[in-house]
Protein backbone atom coordinates (compact mmCIF):
# COMPACT_ATOMS: atom_id res chain seq x y z
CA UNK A 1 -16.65 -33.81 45.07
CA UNK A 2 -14.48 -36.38 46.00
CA UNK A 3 -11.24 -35.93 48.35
CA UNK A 4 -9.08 -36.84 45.62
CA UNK A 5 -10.50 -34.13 43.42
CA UNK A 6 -10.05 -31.66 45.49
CA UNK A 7 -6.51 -32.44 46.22
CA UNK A 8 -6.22 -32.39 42.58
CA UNK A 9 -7.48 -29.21 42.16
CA UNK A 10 -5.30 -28.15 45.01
CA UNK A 11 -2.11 -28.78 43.68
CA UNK A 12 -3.21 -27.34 39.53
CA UNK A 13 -3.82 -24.20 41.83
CA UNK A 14 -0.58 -24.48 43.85
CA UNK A 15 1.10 -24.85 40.48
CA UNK A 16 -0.12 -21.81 39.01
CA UNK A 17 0.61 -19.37 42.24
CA UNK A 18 4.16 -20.77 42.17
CA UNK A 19 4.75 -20.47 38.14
CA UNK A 20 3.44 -16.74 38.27
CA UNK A 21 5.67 -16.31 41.62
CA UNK A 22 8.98 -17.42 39.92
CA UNK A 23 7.71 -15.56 36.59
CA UNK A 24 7.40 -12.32 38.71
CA UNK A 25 10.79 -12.76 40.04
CA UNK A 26 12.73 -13.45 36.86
CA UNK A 27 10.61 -10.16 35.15
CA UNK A 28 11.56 -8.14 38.39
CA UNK A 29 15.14 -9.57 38.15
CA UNK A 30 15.58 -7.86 34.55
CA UNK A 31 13.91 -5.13 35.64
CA UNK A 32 16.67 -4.61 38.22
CA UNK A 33 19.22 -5.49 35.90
CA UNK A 34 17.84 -3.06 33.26
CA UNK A 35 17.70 -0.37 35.93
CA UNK A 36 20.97 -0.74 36.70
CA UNK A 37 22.40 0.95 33.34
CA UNK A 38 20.58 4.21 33.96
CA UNK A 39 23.65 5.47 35.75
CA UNK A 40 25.61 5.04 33.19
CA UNK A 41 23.56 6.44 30.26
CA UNK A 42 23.29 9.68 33.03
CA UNK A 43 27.07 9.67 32.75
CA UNK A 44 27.28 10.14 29.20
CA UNK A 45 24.16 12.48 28.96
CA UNK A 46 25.93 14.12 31.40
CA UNK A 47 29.25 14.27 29.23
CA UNK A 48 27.04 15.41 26.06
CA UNK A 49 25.74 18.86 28.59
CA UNK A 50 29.31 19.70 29.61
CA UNK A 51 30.88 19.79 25.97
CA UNK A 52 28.33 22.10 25.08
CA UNK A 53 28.41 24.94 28.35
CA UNK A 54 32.16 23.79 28.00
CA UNK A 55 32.30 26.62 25.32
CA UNK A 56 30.52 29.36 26.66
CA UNK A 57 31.91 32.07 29.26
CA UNK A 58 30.21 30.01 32.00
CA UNK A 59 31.42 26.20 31.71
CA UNK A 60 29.80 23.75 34.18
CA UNK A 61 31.53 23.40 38.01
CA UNK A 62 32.01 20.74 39.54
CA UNK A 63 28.47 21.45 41.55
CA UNK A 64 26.99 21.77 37.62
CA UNK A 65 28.24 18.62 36.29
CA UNK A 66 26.61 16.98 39.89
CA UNK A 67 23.35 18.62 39.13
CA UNK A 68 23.34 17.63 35.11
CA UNK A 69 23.54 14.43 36.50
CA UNK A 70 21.35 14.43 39.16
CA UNK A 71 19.22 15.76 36.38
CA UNK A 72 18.97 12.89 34.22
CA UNK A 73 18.91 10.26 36.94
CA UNK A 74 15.91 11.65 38.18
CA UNK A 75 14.94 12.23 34.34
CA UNK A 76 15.54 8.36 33.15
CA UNK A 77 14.19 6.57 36.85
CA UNK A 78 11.04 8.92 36.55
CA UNK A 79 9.95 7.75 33.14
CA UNK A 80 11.51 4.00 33.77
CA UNK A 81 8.57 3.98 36.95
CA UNK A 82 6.08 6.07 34.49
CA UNK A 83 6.00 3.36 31.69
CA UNK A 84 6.05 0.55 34.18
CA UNK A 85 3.39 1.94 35.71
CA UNK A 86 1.75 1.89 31.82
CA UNK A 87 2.23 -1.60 31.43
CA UNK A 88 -0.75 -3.18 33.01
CA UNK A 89 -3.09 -0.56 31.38
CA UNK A 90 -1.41 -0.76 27.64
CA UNK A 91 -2.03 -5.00 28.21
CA UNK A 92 -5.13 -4.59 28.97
CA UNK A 93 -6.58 -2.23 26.27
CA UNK A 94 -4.69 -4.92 24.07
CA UNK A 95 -0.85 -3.28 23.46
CA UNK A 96 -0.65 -0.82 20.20
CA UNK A 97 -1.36 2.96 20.62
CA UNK A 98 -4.06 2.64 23.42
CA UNK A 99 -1.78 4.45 26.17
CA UNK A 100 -0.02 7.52 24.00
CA UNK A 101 -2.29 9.91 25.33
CA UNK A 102 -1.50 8.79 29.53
CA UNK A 103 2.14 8.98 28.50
CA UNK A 104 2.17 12.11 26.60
CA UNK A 105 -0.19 14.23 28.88
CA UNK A 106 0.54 12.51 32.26
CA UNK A 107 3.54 10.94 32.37
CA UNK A 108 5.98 12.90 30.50
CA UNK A 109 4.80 15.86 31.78
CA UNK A 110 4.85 14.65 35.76
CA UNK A 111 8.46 13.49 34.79
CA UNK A 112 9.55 16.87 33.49
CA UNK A 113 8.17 19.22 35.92
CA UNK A 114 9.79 16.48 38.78
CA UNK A 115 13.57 17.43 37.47
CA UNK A 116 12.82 20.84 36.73
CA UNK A 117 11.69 21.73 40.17
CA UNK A 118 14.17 19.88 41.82
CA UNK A 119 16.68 20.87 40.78
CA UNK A 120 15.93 24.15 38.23
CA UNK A 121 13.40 26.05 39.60
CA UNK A 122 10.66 28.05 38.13
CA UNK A 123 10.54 29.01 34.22
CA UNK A 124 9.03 31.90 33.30
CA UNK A 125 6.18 32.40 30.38
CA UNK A 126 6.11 35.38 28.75
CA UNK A 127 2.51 35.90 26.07
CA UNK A 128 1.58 32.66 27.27
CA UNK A 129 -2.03 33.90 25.96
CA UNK A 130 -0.16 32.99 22.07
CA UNK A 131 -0.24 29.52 22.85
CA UNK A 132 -3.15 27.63 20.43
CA UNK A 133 -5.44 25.55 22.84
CA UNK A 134 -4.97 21.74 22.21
CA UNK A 135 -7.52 19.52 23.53
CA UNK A 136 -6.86 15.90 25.53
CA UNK A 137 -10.37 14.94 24.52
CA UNK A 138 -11.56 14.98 20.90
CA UNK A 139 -8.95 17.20 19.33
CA UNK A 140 -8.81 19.55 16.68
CA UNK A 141 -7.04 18.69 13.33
CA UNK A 142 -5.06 19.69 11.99
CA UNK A 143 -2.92 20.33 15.41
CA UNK A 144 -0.12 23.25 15.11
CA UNK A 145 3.59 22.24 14.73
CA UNK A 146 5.40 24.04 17.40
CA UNK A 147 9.21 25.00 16.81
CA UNK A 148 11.91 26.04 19.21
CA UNK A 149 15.51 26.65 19.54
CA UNK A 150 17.77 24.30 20.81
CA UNK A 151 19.87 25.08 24.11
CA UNK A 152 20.32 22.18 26.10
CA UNK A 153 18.89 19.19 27.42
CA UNK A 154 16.40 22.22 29.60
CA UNK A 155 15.00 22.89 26.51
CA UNK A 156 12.70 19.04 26.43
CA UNK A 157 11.56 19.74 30.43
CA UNK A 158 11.12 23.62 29.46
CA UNK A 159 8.17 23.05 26.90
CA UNK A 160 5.78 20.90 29.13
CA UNK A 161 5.20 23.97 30.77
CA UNK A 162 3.15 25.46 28.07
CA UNK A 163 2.34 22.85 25.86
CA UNK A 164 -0.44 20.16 27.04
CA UNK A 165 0.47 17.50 24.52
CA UNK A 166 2.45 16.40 21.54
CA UNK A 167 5.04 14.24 19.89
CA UNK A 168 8.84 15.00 19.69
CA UNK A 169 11.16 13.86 16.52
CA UNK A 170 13.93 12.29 18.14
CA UNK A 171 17.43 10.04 17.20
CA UNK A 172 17.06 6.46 17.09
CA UNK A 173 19.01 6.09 19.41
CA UNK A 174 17.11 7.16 22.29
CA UNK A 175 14.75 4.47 22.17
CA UNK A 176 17.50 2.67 23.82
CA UNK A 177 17.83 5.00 26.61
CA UNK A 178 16.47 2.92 30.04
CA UNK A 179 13.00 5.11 30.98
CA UNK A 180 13.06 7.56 28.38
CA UNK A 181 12.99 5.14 25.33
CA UNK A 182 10.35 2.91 26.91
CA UNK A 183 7.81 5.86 27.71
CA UNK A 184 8.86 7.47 24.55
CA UNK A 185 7.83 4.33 22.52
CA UNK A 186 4.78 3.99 24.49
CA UNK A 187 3.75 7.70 23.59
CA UNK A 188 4.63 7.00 20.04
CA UNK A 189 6.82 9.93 19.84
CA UNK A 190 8.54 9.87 16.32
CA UNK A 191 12.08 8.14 15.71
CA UNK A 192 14.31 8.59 12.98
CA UNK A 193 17.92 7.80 11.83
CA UNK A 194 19.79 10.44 11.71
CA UNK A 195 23.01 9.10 9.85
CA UNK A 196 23.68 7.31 6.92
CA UNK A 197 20.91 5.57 4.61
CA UNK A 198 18.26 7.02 5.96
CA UNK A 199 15.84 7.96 3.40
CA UNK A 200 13.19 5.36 4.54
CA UNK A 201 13.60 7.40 8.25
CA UNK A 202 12.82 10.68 6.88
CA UNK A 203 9.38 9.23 4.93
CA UNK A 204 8.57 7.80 8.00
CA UNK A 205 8.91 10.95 9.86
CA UNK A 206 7.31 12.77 7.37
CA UNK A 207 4.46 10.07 7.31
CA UNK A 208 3.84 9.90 11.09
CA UNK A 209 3.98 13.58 12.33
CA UNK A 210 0.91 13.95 9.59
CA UNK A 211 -0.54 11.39 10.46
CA UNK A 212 -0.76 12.73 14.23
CA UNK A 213 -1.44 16.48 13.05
CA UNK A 214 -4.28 15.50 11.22
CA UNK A 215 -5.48 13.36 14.43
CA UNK A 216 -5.10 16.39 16.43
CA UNK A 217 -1.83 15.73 18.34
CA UNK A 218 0.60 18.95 17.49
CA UNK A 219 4.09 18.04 16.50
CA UNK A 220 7.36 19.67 18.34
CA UNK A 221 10.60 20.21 16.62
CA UNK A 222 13.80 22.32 17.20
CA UNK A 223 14.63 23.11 13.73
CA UNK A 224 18.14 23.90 14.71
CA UNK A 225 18.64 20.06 14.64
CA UNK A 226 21.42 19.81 17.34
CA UNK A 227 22.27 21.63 20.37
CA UNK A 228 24.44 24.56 20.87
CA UNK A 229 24.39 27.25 23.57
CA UNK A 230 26.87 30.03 21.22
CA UNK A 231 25.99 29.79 17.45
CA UNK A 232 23.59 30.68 15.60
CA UNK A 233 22.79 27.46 13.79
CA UNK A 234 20.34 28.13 10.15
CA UNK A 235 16.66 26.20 11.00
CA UNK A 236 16.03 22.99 8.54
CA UNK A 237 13.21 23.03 6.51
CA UNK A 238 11.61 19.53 8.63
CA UNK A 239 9.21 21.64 10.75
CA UNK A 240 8.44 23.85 7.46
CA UNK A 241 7.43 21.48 5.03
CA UNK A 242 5.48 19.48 8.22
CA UNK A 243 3.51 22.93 8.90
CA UNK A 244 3.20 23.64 4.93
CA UNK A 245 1.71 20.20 4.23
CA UNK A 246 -0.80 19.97 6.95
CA UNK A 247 -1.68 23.44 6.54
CA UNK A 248 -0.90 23.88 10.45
CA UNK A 249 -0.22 27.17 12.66
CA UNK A 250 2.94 27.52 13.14
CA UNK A 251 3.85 28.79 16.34
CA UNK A 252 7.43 29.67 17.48
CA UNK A 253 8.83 29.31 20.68
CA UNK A 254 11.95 31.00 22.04
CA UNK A 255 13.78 29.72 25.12
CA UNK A 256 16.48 31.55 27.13
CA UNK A 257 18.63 29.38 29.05
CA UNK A 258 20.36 31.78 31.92
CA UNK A 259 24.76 30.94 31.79
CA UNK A 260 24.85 29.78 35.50
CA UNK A 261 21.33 27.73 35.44
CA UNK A 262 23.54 24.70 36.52
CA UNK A 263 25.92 26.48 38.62
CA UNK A 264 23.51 28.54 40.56
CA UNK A 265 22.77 27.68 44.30
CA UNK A 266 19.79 26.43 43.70
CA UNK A 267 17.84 24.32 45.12
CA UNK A 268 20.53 24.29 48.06
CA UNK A 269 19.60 27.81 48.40
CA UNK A 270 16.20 26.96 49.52
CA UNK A 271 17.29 25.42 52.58
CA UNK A 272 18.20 28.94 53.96
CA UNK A 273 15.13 30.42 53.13
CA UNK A 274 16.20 32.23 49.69
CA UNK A 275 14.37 32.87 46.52
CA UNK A 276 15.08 31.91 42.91
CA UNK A 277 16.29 34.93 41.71
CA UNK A 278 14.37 36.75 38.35
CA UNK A 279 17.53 36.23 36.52
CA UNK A 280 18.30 32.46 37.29
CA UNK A 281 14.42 31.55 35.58
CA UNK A 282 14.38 30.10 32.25
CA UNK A 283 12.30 32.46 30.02
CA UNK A 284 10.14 30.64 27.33
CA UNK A 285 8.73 33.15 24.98
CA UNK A 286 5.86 32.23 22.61
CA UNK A 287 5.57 34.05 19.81
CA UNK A 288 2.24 34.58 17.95
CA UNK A 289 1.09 31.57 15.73
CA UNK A 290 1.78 31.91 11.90
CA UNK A 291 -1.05 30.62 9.90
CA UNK A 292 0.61 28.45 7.08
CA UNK A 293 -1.23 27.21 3.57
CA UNK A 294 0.21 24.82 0.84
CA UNK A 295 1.89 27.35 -1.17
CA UNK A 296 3.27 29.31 2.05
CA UNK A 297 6.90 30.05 0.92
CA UNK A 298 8.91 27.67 3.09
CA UNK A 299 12.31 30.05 2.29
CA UNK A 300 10.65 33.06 3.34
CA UNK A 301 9.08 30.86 6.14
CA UNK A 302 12.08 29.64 7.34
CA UNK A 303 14.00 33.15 7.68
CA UNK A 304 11.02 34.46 9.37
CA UNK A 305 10.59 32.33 11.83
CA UNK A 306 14.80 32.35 12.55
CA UNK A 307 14.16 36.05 12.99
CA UNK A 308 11.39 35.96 15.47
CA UNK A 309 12.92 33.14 17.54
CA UNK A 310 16.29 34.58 18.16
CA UNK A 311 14.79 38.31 18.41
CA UNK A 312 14.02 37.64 21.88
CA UNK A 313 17.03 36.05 22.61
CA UNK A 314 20.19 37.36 24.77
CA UNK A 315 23.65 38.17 22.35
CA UNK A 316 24.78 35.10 23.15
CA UNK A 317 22.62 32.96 21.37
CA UNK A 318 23.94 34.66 18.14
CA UNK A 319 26.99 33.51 18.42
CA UNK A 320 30.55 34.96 19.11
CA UNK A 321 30.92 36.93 15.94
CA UNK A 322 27.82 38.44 16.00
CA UNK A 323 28.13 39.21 19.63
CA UNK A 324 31.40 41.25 19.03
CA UNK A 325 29.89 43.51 16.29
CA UNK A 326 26.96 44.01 18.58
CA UNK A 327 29.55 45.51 20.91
């Protein structure tokens, strides 16, 4: 090979390792730059969790509001890092659907149970032995629908503890969300529009949660379809006719969110060698499963499954009026 060949090969080489440097820069650049937002999307998470404790007997402190936002830093960074981590696999098994099950099972799971124990503490099970088996590997369809009240932002970390894998419903919106919206998209968790003309949304929702029921992925819903900590909001009939359809069990899931969870001591508490007290644990109840067919009755469905949900639950959850006749 001559001399002048090999200089030429040289610099084609040299070329290439400084293209791919400056690439990696700009992409790490934007990366930065994209990073930098998540503050301010924890902000107004933050703002969405005090309006609703702002109306129960126990509204955030200033030491809540810190940790809500703590919270969701750690919450939006954690799955920013997860799906960048992602990347190189989901390129390599050539982009589409090849990673849902690493972000679903691994992932979003890691990320939950990272905020939770810094910052929450322990959750308790109670008939954890009701909770249908779902397999990683080779699943069985269809997959149950599993349905849950709806509390507080707790409520999404919360159900990683007893459920191995599945796909939320979630706003449009949060796609846009730095960390969550990137791992959610790469789990191919279900988005849908919640306002306006969205007929076209609700097919698709309908279309994809069946489509991953009958692959063996279970579907998660809070039938409530908004947070609230003090009413006792009716269930929509989404989770019912998903259940109905596929023929899936059913299985409801109550969770107790204690008043003070934010303003509690812990996990500064820790650092003087105290426990989490019993009555500072979130309390996730799961109820037994309720085998569904196609001509289940989705009213008498829906009022049964209200019932057993918010049986378990303290006074509060049924809201002021019904709290004061309880009296």
């Amino acid at each position: 090979m001559s001399d002048s060949q090999g200089h030429g090969d040289h610099d084609i080489l040299s070329d290439i390792l400084k293209m791919t440097s400056i690439t990696l820069i700009f992409m790490g650049k934007i990366i930065m730059y994209y990073a930098s937002t998540i503050p301010i999307f924890a902000i107004a998470s933050t703002f969405q969790e005090y309006k609703i404790w702002k109306t129960t007997p126990e509204p955030l402190t200033a030491y809540g509001i810190l940790k809500v936002f703590l919270y969701n830093i750690i919450w939006m960074f954690g799955c920013l890092i997860g799906a960048l981590s992602l990347v190189p696999i989901w390129l390599q098994r050539g982009l589409g659907s090849t990673v849902q099950l690493e972000a679903n099972a691994v992932i979003e799971k890691l990320v939950a149970l990272l905020c939770q124990n810094a910052l929450i503490g322990d959750v308790k099970i109670v008939n954890e032995n009701n909770m249908p088996m779902v397999k990683l590997l080779n699943p069985d369809a269809p997959a149950p629908v599993f349905i849950a009240n709806h509390c507080s932002q707790l409520d999404i970390s919360s159900v990683y503890n007893v459920v191995r894998r599945f796909k939320w419903i979630a706003k449009k919106s949060v796609r846009y969300i730095p960390g969550p919206g990137n791992l959610m998209s790469l789990g191919g968790h279900v988005f849908i529009q919640r306002t306006g003309k969205n007929s076209n949304s609700i097919s698709t929702l309908y279309q994809q949660s069946n489509d991953a029921i009958q692959s063996g992925i279970p579907m998660m819903l809070f039938p409530q379809g908004t947070r609230r900590m003090t009413t006792k909001l009716p269930f929509k009939d989404g989770a019912l006719k998903i259940a109905i359809e596929n023929e899936s069990d059913l299985v409801p899931i109550s969770i107790n969110i204690p008043l003070n969870i934010w303003n509690n001591h812990y996990p500064l508490n820790l650092l003087w060698g105290a426990k989490q007290r019993e009555e500072d644990k979130i309390i996730m109840t799961v109820h037994k499963p309720i085998k569904v067919k196609k001509d289940t009755d989705r009213k008498e469905l829906k009022e049964r499954c209200e019932k057993i949900i918010y049986s378990v639950l303290p006074p509060l959850y049924h809201g002021k009026g019904d709290n004061q006749k309880e009296k």
